[in-house]
C-alpha atoms as a PDB file:
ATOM      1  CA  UNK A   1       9.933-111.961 103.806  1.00  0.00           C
ATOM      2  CA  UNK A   2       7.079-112.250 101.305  1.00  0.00           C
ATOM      3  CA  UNK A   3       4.139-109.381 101.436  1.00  0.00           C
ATOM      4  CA  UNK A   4       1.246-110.167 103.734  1.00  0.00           C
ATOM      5  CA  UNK A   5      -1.799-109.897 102.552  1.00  0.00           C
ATOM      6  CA  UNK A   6      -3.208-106.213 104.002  1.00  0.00           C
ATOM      7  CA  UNK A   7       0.444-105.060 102.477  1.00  0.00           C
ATOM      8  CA  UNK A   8       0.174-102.399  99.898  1.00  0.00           C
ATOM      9  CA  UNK A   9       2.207-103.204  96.536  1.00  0.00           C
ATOM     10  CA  UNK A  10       4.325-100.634  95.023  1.00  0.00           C
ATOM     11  CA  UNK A  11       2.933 -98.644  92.343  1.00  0.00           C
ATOM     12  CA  UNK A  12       4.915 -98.097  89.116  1.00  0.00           C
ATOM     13  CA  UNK A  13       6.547 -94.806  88.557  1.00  0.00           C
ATOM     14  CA  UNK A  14       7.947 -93.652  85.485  1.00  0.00           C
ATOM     15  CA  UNK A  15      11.285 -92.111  85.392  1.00  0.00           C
ATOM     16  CA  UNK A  16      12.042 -88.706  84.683  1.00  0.00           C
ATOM     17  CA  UNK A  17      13.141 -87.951  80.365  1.00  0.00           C
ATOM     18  CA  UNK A  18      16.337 -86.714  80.383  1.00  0.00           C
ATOM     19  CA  UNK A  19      16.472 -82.802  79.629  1.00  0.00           C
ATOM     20  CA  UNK A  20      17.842 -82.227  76.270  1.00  0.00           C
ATOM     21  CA  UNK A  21      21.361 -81.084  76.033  1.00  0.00           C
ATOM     22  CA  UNK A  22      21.766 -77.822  73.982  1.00  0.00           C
ATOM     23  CA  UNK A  23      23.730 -78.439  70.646  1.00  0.00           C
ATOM     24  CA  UNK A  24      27.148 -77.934  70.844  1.00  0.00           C
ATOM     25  CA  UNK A  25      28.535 -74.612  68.716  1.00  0.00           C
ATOM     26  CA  UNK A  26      30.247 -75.491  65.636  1.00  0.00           C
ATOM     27  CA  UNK A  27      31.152 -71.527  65.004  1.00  0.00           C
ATOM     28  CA  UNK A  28      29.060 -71.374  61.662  1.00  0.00           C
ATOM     29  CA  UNK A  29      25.359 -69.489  61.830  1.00  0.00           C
ATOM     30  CA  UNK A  30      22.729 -71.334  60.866  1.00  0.00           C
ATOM     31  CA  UNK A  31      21.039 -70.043  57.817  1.00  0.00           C
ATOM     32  CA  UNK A  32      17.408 -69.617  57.112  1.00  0.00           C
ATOM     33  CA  UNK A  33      15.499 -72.626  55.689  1.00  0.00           C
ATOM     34  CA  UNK A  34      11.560 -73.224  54.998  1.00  0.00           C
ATOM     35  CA  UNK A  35       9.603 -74.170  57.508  1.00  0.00           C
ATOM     36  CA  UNK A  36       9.512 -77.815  57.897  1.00  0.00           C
ATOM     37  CA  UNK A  37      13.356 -78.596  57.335  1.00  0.00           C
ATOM     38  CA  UNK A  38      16.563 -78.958  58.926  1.00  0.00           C
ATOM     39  CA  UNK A  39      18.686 -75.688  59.612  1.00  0.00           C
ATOM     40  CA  UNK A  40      21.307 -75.847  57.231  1.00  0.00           C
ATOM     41  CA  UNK A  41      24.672 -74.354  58.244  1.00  0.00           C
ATOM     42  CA  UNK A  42      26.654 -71.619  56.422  1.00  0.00           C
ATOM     43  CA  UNK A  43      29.584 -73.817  54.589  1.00  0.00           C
ATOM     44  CA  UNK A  44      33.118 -71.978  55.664  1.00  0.00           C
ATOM     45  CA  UNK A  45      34.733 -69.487  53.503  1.00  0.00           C
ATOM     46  CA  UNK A  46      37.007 -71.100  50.077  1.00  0.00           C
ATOM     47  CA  UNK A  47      40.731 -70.369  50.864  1.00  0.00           C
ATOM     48  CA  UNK A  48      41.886 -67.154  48.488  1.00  0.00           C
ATOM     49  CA  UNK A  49      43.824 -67.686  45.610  1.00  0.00           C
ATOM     50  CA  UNK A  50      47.262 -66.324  45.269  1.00  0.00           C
ATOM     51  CA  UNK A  51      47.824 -63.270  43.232  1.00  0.00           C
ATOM     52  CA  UNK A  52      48.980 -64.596  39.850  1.00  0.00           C
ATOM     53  CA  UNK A  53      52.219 -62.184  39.009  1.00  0.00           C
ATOM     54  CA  UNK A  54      52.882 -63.945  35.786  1.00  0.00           C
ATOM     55  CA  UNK A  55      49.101 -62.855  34.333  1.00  0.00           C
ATOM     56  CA  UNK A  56      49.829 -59.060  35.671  1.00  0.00           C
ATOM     57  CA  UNK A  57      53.032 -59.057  33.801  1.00  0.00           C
ATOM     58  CA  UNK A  58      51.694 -60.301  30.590  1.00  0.00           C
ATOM     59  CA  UNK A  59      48.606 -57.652  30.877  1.00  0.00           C
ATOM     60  CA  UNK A  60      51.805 -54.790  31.830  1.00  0.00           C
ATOM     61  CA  UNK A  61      53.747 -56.469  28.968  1.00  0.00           C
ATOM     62  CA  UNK A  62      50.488 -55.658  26.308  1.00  0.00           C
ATOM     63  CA  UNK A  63      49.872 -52.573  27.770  1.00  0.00           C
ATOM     64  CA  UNK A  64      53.180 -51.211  27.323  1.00  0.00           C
ATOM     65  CA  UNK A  65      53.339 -52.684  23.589  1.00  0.00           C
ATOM     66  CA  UNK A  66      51.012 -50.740  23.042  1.00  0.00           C
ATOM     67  CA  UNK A  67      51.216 -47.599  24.273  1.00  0.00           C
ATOM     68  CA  UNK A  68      54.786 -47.718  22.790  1.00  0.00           C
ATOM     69  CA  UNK A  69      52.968 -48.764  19.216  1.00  0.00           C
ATOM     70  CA  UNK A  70      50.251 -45.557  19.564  1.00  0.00           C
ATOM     71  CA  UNK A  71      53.223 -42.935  20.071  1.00  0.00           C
ATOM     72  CA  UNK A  72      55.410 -44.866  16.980  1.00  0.00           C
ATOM     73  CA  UNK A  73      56.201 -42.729  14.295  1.00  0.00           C
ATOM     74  CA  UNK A  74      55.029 -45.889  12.373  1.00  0.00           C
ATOM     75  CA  UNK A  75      51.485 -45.029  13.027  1.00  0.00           C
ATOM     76  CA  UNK A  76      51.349 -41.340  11.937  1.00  0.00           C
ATOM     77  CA  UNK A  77      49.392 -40.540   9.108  1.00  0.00           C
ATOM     78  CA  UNK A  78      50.540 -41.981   5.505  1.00  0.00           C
ATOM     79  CA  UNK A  79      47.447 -41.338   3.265  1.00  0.00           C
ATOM     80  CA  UNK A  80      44.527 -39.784   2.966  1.00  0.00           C
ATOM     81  CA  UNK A  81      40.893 -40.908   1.307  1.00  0.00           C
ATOM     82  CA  UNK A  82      38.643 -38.280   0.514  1.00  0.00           C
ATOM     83  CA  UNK A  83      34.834 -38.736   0.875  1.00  0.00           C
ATOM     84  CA  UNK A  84      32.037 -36.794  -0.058  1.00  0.00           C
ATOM     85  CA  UNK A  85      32.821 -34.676  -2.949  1.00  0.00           C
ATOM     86  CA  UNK A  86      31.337 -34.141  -6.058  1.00  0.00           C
ATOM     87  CA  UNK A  87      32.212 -35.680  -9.068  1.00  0.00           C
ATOM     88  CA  UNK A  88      35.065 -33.788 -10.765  1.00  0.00           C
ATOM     89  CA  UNK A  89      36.479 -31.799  -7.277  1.00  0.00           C
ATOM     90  CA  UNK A  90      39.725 -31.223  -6.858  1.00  0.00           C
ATOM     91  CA  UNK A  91      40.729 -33.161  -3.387  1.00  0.00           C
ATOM     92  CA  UNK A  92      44.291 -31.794  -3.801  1.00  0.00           C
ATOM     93  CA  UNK A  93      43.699 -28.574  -1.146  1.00  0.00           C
ATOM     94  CA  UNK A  94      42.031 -30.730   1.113  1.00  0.00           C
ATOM     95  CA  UNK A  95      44.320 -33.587   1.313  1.00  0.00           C
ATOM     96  CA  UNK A  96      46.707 -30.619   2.188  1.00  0.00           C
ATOM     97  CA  UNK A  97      44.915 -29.574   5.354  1.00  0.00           C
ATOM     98  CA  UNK A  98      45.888 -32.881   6.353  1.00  0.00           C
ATOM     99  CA  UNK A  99      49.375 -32.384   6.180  1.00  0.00           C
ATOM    100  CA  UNK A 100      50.050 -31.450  10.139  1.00  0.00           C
ATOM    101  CA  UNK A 101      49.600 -34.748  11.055  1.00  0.00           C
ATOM    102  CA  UNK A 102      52.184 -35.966   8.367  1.00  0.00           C
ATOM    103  CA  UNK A 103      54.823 -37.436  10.622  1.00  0.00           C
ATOM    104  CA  UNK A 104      52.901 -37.472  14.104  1.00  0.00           C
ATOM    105  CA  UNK A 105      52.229 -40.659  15.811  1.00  0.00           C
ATOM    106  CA  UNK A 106      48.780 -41.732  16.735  1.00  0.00           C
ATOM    107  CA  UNK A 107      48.638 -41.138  20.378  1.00  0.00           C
ATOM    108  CA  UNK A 108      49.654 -37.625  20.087  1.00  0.00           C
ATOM    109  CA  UNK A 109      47.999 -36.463  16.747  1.00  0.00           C
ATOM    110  CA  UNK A 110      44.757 -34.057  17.032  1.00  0.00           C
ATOM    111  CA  UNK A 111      42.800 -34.320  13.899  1.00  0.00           C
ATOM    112  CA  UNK A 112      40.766 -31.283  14.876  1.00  0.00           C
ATOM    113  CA  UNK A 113      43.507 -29.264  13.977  1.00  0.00           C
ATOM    114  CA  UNK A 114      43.110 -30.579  10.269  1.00  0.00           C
ATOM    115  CA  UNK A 115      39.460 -30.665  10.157  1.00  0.00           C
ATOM    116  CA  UNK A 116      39.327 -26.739  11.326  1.00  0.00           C
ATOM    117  CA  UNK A 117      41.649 -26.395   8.613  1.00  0.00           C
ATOM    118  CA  UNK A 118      39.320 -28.349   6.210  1.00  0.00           C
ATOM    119  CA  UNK A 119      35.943 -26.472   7.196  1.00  0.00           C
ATOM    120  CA  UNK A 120      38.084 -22.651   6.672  1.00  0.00           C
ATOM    121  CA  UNK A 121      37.017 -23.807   2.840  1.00  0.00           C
ATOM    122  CA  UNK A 122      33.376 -21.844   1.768  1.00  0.00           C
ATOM    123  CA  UNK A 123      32.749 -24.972   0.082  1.00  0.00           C
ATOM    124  CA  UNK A 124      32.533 -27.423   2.888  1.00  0.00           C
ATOM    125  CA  UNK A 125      29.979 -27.716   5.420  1.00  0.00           C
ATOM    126  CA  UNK A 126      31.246 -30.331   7.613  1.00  0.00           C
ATOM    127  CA  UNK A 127      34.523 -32.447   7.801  1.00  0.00           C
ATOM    128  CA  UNK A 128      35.050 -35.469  10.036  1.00  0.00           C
ATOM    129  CA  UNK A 129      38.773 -36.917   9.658  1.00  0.00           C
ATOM    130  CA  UNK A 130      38.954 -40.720  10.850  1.00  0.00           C
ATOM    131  CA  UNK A 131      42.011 -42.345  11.418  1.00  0.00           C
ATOM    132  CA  UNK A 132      43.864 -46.333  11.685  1.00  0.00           C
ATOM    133  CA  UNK A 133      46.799 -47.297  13.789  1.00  0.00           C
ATOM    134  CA  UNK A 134      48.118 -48.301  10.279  1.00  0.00           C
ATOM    135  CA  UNK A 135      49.037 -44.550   8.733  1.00  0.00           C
ATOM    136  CA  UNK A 136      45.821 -44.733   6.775  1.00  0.00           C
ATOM    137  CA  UNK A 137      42.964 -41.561   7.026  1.00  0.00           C
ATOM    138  CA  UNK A 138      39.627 -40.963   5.348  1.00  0.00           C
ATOM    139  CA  UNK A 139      38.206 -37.538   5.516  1.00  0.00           C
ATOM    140  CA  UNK A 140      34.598 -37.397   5.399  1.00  0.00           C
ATOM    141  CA  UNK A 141      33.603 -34.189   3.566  1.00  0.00           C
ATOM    142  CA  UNK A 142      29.751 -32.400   3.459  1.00  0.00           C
ATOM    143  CA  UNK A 143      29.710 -30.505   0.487  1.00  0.00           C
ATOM    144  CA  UNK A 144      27.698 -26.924   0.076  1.00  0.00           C
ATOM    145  CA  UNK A 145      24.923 -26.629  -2.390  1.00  0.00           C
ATOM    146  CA  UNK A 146      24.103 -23.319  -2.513  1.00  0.00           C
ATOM    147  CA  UNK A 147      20.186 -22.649  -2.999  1.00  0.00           C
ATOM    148  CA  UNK A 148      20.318 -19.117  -3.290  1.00  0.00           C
ATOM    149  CA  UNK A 149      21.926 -16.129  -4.047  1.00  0.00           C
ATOM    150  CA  UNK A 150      22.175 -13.056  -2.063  1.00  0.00           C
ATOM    151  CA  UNK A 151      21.466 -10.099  -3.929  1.00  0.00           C
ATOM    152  CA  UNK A 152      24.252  -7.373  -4.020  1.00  0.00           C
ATOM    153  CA  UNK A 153      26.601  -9.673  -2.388  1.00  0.00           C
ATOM    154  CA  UNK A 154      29.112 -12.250  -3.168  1.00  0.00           C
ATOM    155  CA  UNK A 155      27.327 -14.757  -1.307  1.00  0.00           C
ATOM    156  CA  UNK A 156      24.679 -17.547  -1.282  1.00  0.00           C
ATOM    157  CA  UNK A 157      22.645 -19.161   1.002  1.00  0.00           C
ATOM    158  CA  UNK A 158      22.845 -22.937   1.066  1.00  0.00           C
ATOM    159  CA  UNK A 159      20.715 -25.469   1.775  1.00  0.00           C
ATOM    160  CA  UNK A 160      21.689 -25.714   5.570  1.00  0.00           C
ATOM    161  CA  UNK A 161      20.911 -22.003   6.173  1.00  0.00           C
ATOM    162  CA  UNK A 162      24.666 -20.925   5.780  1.00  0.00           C
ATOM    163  CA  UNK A 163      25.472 -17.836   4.622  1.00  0.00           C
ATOM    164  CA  UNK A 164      28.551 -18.361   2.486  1.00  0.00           C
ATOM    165  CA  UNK A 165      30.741 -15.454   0.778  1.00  0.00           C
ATOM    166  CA  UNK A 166      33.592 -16.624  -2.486  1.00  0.00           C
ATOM    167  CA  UNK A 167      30.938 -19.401  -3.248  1.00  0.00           C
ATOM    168  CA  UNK A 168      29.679 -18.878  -6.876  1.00  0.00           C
ATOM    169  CA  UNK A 169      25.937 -20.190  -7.316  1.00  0.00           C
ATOM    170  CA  UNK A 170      24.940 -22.487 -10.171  1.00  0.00           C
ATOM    171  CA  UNK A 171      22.688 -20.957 -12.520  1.00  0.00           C
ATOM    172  CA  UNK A 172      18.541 -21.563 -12.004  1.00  0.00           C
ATOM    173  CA  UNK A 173      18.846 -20.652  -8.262  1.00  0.00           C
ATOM    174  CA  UNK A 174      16.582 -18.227  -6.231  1.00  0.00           C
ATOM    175  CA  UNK A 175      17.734 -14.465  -5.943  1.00  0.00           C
ATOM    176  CA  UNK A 176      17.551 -13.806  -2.205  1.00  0.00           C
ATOM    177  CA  UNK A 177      17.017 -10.018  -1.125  1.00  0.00           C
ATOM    178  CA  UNK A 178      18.043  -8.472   2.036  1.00  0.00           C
ATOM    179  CA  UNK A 179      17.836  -5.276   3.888  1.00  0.00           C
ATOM    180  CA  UNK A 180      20.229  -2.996   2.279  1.00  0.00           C
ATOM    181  CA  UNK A 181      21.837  -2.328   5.502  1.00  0.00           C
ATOM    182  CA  UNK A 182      22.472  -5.721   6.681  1.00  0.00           C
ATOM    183  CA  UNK A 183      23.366  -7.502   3.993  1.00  0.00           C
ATOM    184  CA  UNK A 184      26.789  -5.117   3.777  1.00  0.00           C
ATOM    185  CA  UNK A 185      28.349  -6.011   6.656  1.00  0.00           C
ATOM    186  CA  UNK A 186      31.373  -8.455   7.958  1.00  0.00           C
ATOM    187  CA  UNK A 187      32.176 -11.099   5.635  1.00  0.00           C
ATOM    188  CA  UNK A 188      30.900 -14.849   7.066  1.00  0.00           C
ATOM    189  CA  UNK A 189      27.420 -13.179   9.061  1.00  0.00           C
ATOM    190  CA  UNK A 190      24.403 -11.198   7.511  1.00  0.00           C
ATOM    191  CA  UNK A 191      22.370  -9.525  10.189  1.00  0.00           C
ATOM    192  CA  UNK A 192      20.203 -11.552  12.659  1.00  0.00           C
ATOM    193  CA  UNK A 193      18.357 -13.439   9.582  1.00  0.00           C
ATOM    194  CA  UNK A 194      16.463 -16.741  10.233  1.00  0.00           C
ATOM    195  CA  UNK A 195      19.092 -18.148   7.895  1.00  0.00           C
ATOM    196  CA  UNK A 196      17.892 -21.672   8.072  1.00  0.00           C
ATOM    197  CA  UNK A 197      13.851 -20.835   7.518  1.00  0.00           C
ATOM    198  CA  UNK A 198      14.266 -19.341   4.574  1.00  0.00           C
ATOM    199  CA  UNK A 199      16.509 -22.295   3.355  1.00  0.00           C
ATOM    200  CA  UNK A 200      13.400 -24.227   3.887  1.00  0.00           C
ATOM    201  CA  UNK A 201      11.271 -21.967   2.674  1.00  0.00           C
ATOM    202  CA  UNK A 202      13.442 -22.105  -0.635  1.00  0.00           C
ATOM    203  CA  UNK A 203      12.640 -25.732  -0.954  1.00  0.00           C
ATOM    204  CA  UNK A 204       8.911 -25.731   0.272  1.00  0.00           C
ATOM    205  CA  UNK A 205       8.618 -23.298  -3.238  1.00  0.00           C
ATOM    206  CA  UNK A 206      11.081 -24.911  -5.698  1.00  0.00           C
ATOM    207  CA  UNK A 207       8.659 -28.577  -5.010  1.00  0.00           C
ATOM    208  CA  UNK A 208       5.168 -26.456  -5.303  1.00  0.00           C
ATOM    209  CA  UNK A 209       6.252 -24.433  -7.691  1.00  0.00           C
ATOM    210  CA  UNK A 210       9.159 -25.603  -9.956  1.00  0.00           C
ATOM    211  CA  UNK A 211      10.612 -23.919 -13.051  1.00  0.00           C
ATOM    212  CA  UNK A 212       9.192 -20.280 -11.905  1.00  0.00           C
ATOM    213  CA  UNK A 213      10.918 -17.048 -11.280  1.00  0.00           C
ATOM    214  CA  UNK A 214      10.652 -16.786  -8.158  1.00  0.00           C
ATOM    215  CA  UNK A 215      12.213 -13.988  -5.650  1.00  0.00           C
ATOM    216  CA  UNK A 216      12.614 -14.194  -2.067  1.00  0.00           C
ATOM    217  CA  UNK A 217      13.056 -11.081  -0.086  1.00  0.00           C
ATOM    218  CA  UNK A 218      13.242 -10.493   3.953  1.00  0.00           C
ATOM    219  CA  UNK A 219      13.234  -6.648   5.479  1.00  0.00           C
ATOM    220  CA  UNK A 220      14.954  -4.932   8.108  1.00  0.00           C
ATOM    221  CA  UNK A 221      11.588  -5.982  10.117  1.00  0.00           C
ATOM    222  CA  UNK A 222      11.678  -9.371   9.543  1.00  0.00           C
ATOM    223  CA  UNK A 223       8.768  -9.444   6.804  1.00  0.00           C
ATOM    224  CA  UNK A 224       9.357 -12.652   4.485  1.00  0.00           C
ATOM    225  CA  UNK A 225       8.047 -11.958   1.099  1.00  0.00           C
ATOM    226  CA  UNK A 226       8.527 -14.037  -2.297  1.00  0.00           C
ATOM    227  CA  UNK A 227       7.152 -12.348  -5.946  1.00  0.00           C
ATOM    228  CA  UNK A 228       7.367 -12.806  -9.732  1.00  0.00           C
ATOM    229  CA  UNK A 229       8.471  -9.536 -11.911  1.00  0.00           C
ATOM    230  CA  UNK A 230       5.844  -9.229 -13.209  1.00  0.00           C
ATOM    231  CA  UNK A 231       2.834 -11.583 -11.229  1.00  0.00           C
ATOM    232  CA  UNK A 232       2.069 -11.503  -7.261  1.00  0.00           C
ATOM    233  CA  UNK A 233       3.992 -10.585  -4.376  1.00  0.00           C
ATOM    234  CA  UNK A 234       2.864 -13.035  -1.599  1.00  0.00           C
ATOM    235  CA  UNK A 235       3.955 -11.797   1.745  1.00  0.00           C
ATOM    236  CA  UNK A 236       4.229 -14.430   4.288  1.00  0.00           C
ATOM    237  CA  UNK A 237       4.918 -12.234   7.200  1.00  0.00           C
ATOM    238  CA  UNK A 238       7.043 -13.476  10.074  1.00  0.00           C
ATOM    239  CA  UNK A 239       8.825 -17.557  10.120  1.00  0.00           C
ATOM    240  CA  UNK A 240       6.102 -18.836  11.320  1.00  0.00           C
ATOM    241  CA  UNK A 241       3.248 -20.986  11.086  1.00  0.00           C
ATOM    242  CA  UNK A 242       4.446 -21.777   7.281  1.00  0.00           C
ATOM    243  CA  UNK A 243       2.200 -25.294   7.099  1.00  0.00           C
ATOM    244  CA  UNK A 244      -0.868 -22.544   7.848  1.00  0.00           C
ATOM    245  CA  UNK A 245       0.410 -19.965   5.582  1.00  0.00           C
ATOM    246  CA  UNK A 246       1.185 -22.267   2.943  1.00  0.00           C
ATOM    247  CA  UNK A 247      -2.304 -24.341   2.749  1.00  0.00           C
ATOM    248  CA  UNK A 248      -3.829 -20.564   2.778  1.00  0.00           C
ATOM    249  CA  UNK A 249      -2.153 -19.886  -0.649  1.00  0.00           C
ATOM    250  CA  UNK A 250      -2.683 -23.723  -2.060  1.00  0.00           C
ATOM    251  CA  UNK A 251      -6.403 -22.890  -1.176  1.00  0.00           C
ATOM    252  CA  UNK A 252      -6.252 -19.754  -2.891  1.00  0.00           C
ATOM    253  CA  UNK A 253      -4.534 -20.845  -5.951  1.00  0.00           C
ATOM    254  CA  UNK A 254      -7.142 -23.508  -6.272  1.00  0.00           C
ATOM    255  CA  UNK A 255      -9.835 -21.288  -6.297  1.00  0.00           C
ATOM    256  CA  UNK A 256      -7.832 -18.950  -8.862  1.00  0.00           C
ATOM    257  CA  UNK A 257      -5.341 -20.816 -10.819  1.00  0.00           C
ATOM    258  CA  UNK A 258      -4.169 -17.431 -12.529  1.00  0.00           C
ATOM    259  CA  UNK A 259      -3.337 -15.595  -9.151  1.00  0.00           C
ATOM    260  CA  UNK A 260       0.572 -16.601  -9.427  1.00  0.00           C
ATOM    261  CA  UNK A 261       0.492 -14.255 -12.687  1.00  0.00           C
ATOM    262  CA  UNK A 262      -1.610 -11.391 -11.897  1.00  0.00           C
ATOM    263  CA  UNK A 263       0.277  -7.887 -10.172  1.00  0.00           C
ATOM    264  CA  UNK A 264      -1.327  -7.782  -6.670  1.00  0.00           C
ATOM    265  CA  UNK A 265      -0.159  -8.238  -3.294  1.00  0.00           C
ATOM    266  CA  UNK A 266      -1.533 -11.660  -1.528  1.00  0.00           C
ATOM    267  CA  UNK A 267      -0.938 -10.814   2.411  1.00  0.00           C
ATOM    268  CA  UNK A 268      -1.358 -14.285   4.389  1.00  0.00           C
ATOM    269  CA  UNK A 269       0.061 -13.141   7.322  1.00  0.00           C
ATOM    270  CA  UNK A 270      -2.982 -14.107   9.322  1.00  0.00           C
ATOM    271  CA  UNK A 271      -3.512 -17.460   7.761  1.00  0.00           C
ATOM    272  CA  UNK A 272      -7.544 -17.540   8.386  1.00  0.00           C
ATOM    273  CA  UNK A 273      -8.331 -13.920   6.882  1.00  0.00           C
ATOM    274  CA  UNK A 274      -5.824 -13.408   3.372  1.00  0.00           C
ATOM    275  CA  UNK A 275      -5.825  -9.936   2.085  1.00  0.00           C
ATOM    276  CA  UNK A 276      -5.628  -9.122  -2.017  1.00  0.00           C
ATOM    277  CA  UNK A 277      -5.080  -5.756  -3.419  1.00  0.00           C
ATOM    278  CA  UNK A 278      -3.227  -4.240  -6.464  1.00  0.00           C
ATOM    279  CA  UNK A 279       0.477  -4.446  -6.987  1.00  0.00           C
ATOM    280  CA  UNK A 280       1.982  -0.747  -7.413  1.00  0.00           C
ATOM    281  CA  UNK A 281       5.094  -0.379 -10.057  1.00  0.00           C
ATOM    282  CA  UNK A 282       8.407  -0.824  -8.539  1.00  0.00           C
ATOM    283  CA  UNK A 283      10.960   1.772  -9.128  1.00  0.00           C
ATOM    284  CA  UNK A 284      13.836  -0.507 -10.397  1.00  0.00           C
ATOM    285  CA  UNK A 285      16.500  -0.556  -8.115  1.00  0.00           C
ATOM    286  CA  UNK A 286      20.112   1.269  -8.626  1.00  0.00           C
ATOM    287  CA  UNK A 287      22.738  -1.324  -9.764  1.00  0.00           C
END
């Protein structure tokens, strides 16, 4: 029957959302994304390839050519180019020293062998043999220049601070004079000389001074001395501090142009105070 009037109405209710469902797993993890977006999902892993035998035979195939073309007699050594000599040198002997590896393939050749062999000459200061697959060499060859020559002795000092006996010195070079004592010993080693300084200091006085008659001289206490027969003696002292020593005597020379010719002794051993005094006669030494 229809409402009355004193009935109450029915109010309006809503009805309750439905709860939200959680998202079924698809088995991938979601990955991190900015904030703002959609999770993305990590795509699934690409299906491996299959080993490809036929590219691992070819690479065994290359790698056994050649191996087998490194320890072929075709690639022992055939010829040698010398480098590094001067004009005019006989490259016979050395192309000998090479002859070991005559006949020995590539892979089992040791051109050490040939280069010690090489560097046994007084006349070579370095050798460096480089070699082809192809039987062809080049020998790369330092030569000696000797800058002075050791008094008494049959040897020189070159210009790398070698001390080098059956090496004959060109004519012009420096007379170098050692300690009586020392410089009469084994063949190939002169007492515990800084070899190499006085090299140096051979060159610092052939560009200052060129076309003199210069003598250097080092004692059994290491003093380092050079003189003219008959003008100064200039004693340096020990092997050190040459750029001081040597703008000492520029200074003094300056201020005295005729010191290199006059007998005294020039001490500049202690670079900031030089000492001068008379040069006493020198009893001439027993040849």
């Amino acid at each position: 029957m229809p409402p009355g009037p004193n009935s109450r109405r029915p109010s309006a209710t809503k009805k309750p959302a439905p709860k939200a469902s959680a998202p079924k797993s698809t088995g991938t993890r979601p990955r991190a994304t900015r904030p703002g977006t959609k999770t993305a999902t990590k795509p699934a892993p690409r299906p491996r390839r299959p080993i490809s035998w036929s590219r691992l035979a070819w690479a065994a195939l290359a790698v056994n050519l050649g191996a087998g073309l490194m320890a072929s007699q075709a690639t022992s050594l055939q010829s040698v180019r010398v480098v590094g000599v001067p004009d005019g040198t006989q490259t016979k002997p050395l192309e000998k020293a090479v002859e070991p590896l005559q006949g020995v393939p590539f892979f089992r050749a040791d051109s050490a062998v040939s280069e010690a062999l090489v560097l046994q000459m007084p006349e070579v200061e370095s050798a460096k043999l480089e070699r082809t697959l192809f039987g062809r060499g080049l020998l790369k060859i330092e030569w000696a220049e000797p800058v002075a020559r050791i008094e008494g002795t049959e040897a020189v000092l070159t210009r790398s601070g070698r001390i080098v006996y059956g090496l004959a010195a060109p004519d012009g070079v420096m007379t170098l004079s050692l300690d009586s004592v020392q410089s009469t010993t084994a063949p190939g080693f002169i007492g515990p000389y800084p070899t190499l300084e006085l090299a140096r200091l051979v060159d610092r006085i052939g560009a200052a001074m060129p076309g003199e008659d210069w003598a250097l001289a080092m004692d059994r206490a290491g003093i380092i001395s050079i003189s003219k027969p008959e003008g100064v003696k200039l004693i340096f002292g020990a092997p050190d501090d040459w750029d001081q020593k040597w703008k000492t005597w520029e200074r003094l020379i300056a201020s005295e142009p005729t010191l290199p010719d006059q007998r005294v002794i020039v001490n500049v051993t202690a670079p900031d105070w030089p000492t001068k005094r008379p040069r006493p006669a020198e009893t001439p030494k027993k040849s």
